[in-house]
N, C-alpha and C. Protein backbone atom coordinates (compact mmCIF):
# COMPACT_ATOMS: atom_id res chain seq x y z
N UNK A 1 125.69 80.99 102.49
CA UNK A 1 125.00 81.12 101.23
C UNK A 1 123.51 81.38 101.45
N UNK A 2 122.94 80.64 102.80
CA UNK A 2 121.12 80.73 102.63
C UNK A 2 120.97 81.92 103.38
N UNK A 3 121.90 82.76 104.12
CA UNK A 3 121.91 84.17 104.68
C UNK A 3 121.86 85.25 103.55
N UNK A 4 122.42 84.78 102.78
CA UNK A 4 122.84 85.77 101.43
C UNK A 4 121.44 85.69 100.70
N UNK A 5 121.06 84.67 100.67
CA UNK A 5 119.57 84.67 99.53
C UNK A 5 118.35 85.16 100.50
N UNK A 6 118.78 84.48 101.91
CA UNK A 6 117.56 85.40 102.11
C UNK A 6 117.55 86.54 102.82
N UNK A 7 118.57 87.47 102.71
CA UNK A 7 118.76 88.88 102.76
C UNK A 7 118.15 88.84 100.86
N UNK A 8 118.60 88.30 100.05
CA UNK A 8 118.03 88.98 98.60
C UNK A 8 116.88 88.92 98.48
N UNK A 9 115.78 87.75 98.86
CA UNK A 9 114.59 88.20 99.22
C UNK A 9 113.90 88.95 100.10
N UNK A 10 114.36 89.41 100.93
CA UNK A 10 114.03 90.24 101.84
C UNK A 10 114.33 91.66 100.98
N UNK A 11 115.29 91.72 100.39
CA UNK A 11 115.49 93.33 100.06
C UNK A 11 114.65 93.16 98.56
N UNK A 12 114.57 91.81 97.88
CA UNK A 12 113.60 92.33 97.01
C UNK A 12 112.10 92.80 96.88
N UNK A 13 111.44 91.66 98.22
CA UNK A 13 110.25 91.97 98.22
C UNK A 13 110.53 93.41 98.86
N UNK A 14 110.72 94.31 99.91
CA UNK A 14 110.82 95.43 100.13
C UNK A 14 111.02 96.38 98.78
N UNK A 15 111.55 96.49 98.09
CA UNK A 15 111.42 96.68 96.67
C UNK A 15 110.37 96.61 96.25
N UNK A 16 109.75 95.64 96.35
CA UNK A 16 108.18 95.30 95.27
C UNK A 16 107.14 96.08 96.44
N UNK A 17 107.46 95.82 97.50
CA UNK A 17 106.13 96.52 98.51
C UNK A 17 106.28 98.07 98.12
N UNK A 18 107.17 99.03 98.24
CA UNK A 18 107.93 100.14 97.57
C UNK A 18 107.04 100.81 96.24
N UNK A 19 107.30 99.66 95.83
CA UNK A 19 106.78 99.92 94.12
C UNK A 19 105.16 99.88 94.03
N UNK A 20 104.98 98.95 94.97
CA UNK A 20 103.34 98.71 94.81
C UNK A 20 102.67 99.82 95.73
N UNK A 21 103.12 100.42 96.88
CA UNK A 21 102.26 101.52 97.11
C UNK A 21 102.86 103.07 96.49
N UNK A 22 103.76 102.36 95.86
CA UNK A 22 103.79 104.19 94.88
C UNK A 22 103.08 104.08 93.72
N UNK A 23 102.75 103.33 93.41
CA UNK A 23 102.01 103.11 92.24
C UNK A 23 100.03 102.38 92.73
N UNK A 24 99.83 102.46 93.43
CA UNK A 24 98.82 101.96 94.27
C UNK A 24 97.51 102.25 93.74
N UNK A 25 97.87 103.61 93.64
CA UNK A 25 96.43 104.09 92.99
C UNK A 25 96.03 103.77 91.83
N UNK A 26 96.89 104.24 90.68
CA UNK A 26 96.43 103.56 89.65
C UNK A 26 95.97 102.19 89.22
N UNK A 27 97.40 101.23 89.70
CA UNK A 27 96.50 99.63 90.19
C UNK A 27 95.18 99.73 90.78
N UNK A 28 94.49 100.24 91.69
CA UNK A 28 93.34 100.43 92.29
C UNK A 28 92.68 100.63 90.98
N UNK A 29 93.12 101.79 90.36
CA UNK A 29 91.62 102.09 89.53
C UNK A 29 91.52 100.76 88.54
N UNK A 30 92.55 100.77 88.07
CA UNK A 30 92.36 99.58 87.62
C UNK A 30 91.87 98.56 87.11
N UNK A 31 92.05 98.11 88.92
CA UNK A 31 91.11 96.47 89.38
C UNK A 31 90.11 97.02 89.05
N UNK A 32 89.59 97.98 90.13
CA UNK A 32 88.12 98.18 90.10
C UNK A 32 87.50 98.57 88.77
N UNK A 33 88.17 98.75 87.82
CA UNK A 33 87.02 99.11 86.16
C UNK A 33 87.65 98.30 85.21
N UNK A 34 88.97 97.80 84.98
CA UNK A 34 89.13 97.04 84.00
C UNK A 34 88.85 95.58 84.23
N UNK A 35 89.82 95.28 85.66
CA UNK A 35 89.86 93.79 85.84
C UNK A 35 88.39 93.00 86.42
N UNK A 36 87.99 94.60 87.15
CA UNK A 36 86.41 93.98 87.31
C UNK A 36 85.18 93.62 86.57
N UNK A 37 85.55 94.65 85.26
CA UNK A 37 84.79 94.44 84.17
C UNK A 37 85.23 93.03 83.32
N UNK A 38 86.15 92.58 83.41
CA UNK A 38 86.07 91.79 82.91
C UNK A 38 85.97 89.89 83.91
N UNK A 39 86.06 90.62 84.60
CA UNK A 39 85.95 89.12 85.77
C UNK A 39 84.07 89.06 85.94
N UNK A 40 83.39 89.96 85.92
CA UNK A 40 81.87 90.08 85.82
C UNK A 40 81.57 89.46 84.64
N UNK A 41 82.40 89.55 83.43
CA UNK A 41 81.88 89.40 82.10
C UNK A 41 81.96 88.04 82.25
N UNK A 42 83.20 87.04 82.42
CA UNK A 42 83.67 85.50 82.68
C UNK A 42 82.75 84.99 84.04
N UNK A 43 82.57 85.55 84.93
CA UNK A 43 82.60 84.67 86.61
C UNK A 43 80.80 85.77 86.75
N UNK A 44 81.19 86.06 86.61
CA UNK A 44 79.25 87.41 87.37
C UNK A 44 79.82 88.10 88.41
N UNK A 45 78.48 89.20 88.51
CA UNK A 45 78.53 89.88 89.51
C UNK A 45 78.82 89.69 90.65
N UNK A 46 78.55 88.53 91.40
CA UNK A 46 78.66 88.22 93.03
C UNK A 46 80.70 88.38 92.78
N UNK A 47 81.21 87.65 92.03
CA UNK A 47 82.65 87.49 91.80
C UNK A 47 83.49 88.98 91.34
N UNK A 48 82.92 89.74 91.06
CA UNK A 48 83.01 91.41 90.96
C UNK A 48 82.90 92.39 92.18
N UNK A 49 82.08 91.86 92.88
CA UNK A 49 81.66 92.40 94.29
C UNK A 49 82.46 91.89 95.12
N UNK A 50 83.26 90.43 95.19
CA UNK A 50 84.23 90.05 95.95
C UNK A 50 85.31 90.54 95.53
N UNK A 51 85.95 91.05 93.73
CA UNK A 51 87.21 91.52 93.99
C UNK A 51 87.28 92.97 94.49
N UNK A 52 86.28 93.91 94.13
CA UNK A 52 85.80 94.95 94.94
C UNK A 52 85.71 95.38 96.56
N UNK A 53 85.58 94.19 96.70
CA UNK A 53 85.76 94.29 98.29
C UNK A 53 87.27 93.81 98.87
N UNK A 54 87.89 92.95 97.74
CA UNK A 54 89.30 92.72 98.49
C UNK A 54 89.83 93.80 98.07
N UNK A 55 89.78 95.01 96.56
CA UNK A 55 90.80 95.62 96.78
C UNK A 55 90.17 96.81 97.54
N UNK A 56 89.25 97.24 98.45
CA UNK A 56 88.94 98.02 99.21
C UNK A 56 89.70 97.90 100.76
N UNK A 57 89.56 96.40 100.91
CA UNK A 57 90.99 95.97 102.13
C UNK A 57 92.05 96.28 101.96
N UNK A 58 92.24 95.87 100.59
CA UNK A 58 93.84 96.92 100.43
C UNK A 58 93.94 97.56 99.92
N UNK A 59 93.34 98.41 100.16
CA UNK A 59 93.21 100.07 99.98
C UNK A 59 93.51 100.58 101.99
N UNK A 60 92.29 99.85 102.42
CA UNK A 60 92.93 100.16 104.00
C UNK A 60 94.17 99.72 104.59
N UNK A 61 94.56 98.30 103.99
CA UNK A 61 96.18 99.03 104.76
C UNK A 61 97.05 99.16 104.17
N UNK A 62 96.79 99.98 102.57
CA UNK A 62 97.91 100.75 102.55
C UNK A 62 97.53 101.94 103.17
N UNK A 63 96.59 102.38 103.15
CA UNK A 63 96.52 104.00 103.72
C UNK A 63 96.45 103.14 105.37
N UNK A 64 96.88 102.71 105.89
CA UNK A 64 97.16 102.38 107.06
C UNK A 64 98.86 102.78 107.36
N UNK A 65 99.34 101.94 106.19
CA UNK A 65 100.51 102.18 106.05
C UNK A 65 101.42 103.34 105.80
N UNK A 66 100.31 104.28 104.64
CA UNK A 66 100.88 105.50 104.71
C UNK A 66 100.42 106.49 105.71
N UNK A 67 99.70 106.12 106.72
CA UNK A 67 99.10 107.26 108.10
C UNK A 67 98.26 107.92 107.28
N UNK A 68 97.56 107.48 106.43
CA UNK A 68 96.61 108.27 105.43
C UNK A 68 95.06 108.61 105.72
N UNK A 69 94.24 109.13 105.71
CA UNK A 69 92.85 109.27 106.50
C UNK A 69 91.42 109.40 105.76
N UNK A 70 90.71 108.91 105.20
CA UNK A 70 89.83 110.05 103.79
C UNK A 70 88.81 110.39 104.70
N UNK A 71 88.09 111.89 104.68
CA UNK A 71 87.19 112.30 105.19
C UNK A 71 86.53 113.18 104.47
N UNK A 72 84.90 112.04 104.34
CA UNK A 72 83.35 112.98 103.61
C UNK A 72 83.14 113.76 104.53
N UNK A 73 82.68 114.93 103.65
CA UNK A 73 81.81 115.93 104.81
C UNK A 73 81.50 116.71 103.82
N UNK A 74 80.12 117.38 104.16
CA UNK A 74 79.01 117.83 103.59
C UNK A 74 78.78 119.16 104.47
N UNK A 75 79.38 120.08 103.89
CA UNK A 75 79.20 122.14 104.05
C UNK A 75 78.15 122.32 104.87
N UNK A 76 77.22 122.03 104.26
CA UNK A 76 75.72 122.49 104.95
C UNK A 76 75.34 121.26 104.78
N UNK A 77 73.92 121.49 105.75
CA UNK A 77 73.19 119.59 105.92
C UNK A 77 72.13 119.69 104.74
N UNK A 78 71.63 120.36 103.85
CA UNK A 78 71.31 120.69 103.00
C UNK A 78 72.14 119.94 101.50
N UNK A 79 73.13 120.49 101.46
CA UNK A 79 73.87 119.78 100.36
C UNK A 79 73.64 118.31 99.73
N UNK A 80 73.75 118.24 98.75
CA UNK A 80 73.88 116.91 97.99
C UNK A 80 75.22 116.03 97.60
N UNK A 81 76.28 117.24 97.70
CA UNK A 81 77.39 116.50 97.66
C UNK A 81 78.38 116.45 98.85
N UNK A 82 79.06 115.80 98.82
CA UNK A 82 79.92 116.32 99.95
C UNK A 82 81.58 116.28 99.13
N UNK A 83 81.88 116.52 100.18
CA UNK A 83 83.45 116.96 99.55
C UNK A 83 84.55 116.16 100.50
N UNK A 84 85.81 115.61 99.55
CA UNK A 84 86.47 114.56 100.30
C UNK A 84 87.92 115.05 100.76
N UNK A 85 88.11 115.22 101.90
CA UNK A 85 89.58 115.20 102.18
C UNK A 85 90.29 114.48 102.90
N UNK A 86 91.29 114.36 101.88
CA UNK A 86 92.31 112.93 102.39
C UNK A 86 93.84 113.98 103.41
N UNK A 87 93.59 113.31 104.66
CA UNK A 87 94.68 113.60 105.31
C UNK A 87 95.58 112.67 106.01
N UNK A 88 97.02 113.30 105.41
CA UNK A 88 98.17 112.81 106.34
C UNK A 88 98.35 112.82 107.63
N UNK A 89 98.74 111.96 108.09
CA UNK A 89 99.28 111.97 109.72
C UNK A 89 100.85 112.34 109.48
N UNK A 90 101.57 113.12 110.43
CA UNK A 90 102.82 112.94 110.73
C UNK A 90 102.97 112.50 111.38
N UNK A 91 102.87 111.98 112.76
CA UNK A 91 103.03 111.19 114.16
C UNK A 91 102.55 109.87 113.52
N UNK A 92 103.81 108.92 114.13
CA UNK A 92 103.10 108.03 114.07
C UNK A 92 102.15 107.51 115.21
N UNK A 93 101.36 106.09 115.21
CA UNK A 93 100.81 105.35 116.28
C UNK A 93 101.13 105.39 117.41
N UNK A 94 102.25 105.15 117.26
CA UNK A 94 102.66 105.29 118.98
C UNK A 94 102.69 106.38 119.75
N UNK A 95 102.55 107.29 119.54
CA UNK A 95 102.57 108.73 119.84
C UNK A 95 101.41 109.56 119.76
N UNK A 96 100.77 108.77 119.69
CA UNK A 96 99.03 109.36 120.08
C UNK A 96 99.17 109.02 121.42
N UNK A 97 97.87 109.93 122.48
CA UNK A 97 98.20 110.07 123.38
C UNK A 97 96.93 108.83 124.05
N UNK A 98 96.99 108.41 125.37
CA UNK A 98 96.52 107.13 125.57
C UNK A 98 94.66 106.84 125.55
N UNK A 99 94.38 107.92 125.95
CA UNK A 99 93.10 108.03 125.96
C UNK A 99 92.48 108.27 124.32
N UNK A 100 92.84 108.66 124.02
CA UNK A 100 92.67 108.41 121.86
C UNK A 100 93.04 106.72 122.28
N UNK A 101 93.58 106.36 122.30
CA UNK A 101 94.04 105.32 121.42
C UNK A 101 92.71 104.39 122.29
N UNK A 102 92.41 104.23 123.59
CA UNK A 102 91.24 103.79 124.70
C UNK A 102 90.11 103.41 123.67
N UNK A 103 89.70 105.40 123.44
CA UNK A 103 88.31 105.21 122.46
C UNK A 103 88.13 104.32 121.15
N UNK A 104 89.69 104.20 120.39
CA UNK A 104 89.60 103.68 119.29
C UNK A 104 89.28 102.74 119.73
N UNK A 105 90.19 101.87 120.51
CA UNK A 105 90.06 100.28 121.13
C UNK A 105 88.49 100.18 121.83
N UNK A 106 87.73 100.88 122.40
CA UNK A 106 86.38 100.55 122.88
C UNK A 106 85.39 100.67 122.14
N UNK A 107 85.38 101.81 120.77
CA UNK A 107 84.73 101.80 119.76
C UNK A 107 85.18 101.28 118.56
N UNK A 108 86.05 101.23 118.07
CA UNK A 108 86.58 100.28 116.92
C UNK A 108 86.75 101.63 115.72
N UNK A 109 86.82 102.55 116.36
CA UNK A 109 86.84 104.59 115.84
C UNK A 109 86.46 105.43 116.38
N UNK A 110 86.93 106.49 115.77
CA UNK A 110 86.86 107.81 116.55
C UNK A 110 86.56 108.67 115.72
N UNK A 111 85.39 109.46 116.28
CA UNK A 111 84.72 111.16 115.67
C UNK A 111 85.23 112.04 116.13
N UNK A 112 85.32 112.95 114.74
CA UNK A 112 85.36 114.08 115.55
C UNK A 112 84.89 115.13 114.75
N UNK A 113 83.97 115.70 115.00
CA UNK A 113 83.19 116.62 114.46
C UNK A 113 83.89 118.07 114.71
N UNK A 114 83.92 118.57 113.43
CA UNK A 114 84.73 119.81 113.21
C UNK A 114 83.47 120.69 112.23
N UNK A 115 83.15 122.38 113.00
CA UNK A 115 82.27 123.05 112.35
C UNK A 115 83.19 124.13 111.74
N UNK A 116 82.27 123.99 110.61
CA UNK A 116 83.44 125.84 110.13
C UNK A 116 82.30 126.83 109.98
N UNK A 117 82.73 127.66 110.37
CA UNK A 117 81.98 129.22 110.82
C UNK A 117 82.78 130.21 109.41
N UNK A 118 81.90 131.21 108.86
CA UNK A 118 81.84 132.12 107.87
C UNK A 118 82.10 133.22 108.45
């Protein structure tokens, strides 16, 4: 019987984890403008800036989870804006090759500067 229930919790929370990063983003926006606006209005700013910063953690591992990447970059060094692209990984982790994975572990990240030519 306690094999049976907790296979049902196990397959439910997998279910709810499922649901919560397909729907992720919008929860995100969310927190950050409704629930924050109103937790500033009750608790203050310092308590706005902390839920802001937790859902920015989980924001990183779900895009951890989905091999997801966001990258600013700015055309010319001139510019005022820059422009954002979010990229997928297909490979997973393990399959990066060892010396990538070295730099991450000795720097805590990795650059890589990409120029585009006209």
């Amino acid at each position: 019987m306690s094999l049976i229930l907790t296979a049902g919790f196990f397959l439910i929370g997998a279910l709810l984890t499922a649901a919560l990063l397909q729907f992720w983003n919008d929860i995100k926006e969310w927190l950050n403008n409704v629930a924050a606006d109103i937790v500033q209005e009750h608790i203050g700013y310092d308590a706005r800036q902390a839920l802001e910063k937790a859902v920015c953690k989980a924001d990183r591992v779900a895009d951890k989870i989905r091999n997801r990447s966001v990258i600013y970059y700015r055309k010319n060094k001139m510019d005022k804006y820059v422009d954002k692209v979010t990229v997928e990984m297909k490979a997973p982790v393990y399959e990066f090759e060892q010396e990538v994975l070295d730099e991450i572990k000795r720097n805590n990240y990795i650059v890589q500067e990409m120029e585009y030519k006209r």
